[in-house]
Protein backbone atom coordinates (compact mmCIF):
# COMPACT_ATOMS: atom_id res chain seq x y z
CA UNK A 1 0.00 0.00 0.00
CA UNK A 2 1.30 3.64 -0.66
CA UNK A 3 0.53 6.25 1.25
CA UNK A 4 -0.49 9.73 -0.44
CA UNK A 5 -0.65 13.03 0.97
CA UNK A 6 -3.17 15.83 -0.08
CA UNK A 7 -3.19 19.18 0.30
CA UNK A 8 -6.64 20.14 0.66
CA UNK A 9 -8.07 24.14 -0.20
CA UNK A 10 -11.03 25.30 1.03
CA UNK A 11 -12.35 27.92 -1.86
CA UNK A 12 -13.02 30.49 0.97
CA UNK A 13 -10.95 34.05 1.40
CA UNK A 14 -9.79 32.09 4.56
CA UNK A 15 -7.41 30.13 2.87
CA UNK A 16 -7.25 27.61 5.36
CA UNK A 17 -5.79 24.25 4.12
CA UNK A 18 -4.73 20.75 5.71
CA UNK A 19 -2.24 18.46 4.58
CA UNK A 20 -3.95 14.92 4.59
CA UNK A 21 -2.75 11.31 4.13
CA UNK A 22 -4.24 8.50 3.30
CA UNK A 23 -3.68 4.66 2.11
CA UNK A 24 -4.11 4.14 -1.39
CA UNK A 25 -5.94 1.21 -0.86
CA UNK A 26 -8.84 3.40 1.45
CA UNK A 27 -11.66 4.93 -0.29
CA UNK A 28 -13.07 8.07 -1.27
CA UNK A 29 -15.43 8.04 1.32
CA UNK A 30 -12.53 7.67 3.60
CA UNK A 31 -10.92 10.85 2.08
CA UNK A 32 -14.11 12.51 2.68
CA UNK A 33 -14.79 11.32 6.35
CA UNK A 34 -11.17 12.69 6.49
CA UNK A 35 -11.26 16.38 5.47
CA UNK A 36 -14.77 16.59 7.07
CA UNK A 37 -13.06 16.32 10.22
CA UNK A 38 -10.25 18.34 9.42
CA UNK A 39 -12.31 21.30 9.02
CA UNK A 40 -14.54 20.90 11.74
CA UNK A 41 -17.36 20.03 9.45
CA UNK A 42 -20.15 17.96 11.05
CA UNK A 43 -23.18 17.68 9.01
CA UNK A 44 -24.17 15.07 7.50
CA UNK A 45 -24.75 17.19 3.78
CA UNK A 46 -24.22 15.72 0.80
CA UNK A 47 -21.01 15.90 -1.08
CA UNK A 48 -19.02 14.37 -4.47
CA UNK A 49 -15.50 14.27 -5.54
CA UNK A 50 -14.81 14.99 -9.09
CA UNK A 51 -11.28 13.34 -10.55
CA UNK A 52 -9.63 17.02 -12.02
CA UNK A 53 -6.75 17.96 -14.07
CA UNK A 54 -4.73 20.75 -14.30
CA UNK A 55 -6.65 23.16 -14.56
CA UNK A 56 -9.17 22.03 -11.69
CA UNK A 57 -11.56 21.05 -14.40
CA UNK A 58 -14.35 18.95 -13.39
CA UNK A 59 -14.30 15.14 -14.60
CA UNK A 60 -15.93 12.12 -13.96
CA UNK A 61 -18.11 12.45 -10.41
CA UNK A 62 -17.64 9.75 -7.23
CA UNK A 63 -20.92 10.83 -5.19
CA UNK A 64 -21.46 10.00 -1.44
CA UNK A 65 -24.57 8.15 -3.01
CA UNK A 66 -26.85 7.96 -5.84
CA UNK A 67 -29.28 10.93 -6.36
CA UNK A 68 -30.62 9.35 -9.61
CA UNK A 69 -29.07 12.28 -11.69
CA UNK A 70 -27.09 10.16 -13.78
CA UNK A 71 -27.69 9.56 -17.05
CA UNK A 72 -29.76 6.42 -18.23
CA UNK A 73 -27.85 2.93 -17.51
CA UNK A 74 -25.21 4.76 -16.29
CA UNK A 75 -25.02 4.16 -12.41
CA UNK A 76 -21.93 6.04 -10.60
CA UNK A 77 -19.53 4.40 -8.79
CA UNK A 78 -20.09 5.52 -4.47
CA UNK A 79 -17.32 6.94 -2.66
CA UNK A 80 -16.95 3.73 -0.51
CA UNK A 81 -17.04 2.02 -3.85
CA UNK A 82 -13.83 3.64 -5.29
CA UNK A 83 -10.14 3.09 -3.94
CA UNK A 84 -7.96 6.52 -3.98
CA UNK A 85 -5.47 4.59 -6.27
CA UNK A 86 -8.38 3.80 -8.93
CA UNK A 87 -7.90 7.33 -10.23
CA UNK A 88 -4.37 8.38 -9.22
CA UNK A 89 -2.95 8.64 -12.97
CA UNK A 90 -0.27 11.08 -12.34
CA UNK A 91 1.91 12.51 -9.55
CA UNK A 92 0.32 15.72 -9.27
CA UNK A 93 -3.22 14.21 -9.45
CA UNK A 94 -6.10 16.90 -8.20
CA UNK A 95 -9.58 16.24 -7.37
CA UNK A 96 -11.79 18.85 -6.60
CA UNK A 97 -14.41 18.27 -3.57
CA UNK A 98 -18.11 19.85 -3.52
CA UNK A 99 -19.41 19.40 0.30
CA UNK A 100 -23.18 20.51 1.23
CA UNK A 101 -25.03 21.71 -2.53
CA UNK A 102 -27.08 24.11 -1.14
CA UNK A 103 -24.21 25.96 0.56
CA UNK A 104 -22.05 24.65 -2.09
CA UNK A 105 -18.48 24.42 0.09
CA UNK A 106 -15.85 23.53 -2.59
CA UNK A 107 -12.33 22.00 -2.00
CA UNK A 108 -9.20 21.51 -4.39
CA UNK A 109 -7.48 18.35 -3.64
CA UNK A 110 -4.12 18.09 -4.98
CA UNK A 111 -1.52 15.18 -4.60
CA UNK A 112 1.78 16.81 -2.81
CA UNK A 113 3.64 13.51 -2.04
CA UNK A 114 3.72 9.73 -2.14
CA UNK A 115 5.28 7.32 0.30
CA UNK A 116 5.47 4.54 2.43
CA UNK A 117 3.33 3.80 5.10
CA UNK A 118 5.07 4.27 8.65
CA UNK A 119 4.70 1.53 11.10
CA UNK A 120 1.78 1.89 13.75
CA UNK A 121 0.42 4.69 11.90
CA UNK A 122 -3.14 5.07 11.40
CA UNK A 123 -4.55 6.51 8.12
CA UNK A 124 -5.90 8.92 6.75
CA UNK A 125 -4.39 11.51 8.90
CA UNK A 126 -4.00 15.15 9.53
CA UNK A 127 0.01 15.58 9.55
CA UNK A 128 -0.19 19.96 8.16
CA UNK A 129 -3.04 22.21 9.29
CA UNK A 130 -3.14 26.15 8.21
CA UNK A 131 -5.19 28.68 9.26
CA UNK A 132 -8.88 28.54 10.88
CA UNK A 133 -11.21 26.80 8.71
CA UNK A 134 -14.61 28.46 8.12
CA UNK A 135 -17.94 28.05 10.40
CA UNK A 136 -19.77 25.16 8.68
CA UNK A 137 -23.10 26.92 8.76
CA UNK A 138 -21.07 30.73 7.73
CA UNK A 139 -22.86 30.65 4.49
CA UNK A 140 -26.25 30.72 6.05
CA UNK A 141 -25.83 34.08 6.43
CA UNK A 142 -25.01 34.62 2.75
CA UNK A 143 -28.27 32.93 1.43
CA UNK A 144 -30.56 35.48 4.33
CA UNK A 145 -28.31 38.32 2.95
CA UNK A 146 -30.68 41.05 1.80
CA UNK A 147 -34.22 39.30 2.45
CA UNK A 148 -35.63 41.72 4.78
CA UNK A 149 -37.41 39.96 7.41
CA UNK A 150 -41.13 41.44 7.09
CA UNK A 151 -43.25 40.98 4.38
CA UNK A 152 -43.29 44.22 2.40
CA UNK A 153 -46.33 42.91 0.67
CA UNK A 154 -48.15 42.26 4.03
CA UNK A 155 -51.30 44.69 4.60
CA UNK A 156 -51.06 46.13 7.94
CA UNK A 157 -54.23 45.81 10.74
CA UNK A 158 -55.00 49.27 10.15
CA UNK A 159 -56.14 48.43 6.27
CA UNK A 160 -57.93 45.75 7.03
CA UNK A 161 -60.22 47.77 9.59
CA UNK A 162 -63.81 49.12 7.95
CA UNK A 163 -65.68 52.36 9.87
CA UNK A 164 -69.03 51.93 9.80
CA UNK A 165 -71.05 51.86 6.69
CA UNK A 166 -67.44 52.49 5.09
CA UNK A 167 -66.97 49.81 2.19
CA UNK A 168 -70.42 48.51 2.08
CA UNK A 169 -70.15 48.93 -1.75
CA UNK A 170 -67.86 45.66 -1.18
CA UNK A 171 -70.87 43.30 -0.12
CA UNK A 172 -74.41 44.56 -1.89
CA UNK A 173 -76.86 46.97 -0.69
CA UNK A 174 -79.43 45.33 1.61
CA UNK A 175 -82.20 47.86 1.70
CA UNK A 176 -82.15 47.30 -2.30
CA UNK A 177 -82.22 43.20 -1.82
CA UNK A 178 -78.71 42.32 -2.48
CA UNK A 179 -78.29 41.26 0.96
CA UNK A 180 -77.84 37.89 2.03
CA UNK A 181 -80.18 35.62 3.91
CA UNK A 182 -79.09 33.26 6.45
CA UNK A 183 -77.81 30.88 3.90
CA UNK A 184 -75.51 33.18 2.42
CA UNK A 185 -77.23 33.62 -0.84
CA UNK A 186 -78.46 37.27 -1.79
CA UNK A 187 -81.93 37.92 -1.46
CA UNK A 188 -84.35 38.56 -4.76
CA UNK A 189 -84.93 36.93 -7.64
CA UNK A 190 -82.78 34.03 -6.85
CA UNK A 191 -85.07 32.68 -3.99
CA UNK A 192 -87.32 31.10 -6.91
CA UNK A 193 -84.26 28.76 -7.32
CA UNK A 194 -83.77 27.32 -3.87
């Protein structure tokens, strides 16, 4: 087994990273489990890897688990389905991580080094950590950001309240039979009906 280390980005002005190894022979729901932790992160949100290149392009998806988005007879392969070396094809090797979609946290993952395992070591772990990591639930406040928090459209009490004799227009003239009887129905010509 070969070890690889990850340095993992947070796409926040933070810039808050953490240097992460892992076995090659663990899987991508490992890595995941992995650099929720690191960052304090402990929802249970959705989230996807995409293998990247070298540009941070976004290739084929590993999902946490199947949405049904894919296309027709084509089922993804699940993060706890897919071994970190099944897609290491060169030795600067990115991914880039999506965490949460309606906050949308996103994460470049590159490959920094590749090694041995050390003896008695447990994997994946944290061996580089860099500035404070982001609130989780920070980016609620983006999503309120500029909804104000009373209706505007909301009538107030005050235009709701009639004066007297104000607005009868609304709801027929009863001295003229357009009342309505106890039934509800107006009064008149319409009685012949009921």
């Amino acid at each position: 087994m070969r070890i690889y280390r990850f340095r993992v980005l947070i796409d926040h002005p933070s810039e808050a990273f953490r240097d992460i190894e892992i076995g090659s022979e663990q899987s991508f729901k490992d890595l995941h489990t992995a650099i929720k932790d690191a960052f304090g992160f402990i929802g249970q949100e959705m989230a996807c890897f995409y293998v990247s290149d070298e540009e941070w392009g976004k290739g084929p998806e590993i999902p946490l688990a199947d949405l049904g988005f894919a296309e027709e007879g084509q089922v993804p392969a699940l993060m706890d389905q897919v071994l970190i070396s099944d897609h290491m094809r060169s030795t600067s090797q990115r991914f880039v991580y999506a965490y949460d979609f309606l906050h949308l946290w996103m994460f470049m993952v590159e490959l920094i080094h590749a090694g041995d395992p050390e003896p008695g070591v447990t994997y994946p772990r944290v061996v580089l950590s860099m500035k404070e990591a982001p609130d989780e639930h920070s980016k609620e406040d983006d999503l309120t950001a500029g909804i104000e928090p009373d209706d505007p459209y909301a009538l107030g009490e005050e235009e709701h309240e009639y004066e007297e004799g104000e607005g009868d227009e609304h709801f027929g003239d009863e001295e003229e039979g357009g009342g309505h009887d106890e039934f509800g129905h107006g009064g008149g010509e319409d009685d012949a009906f009921r």
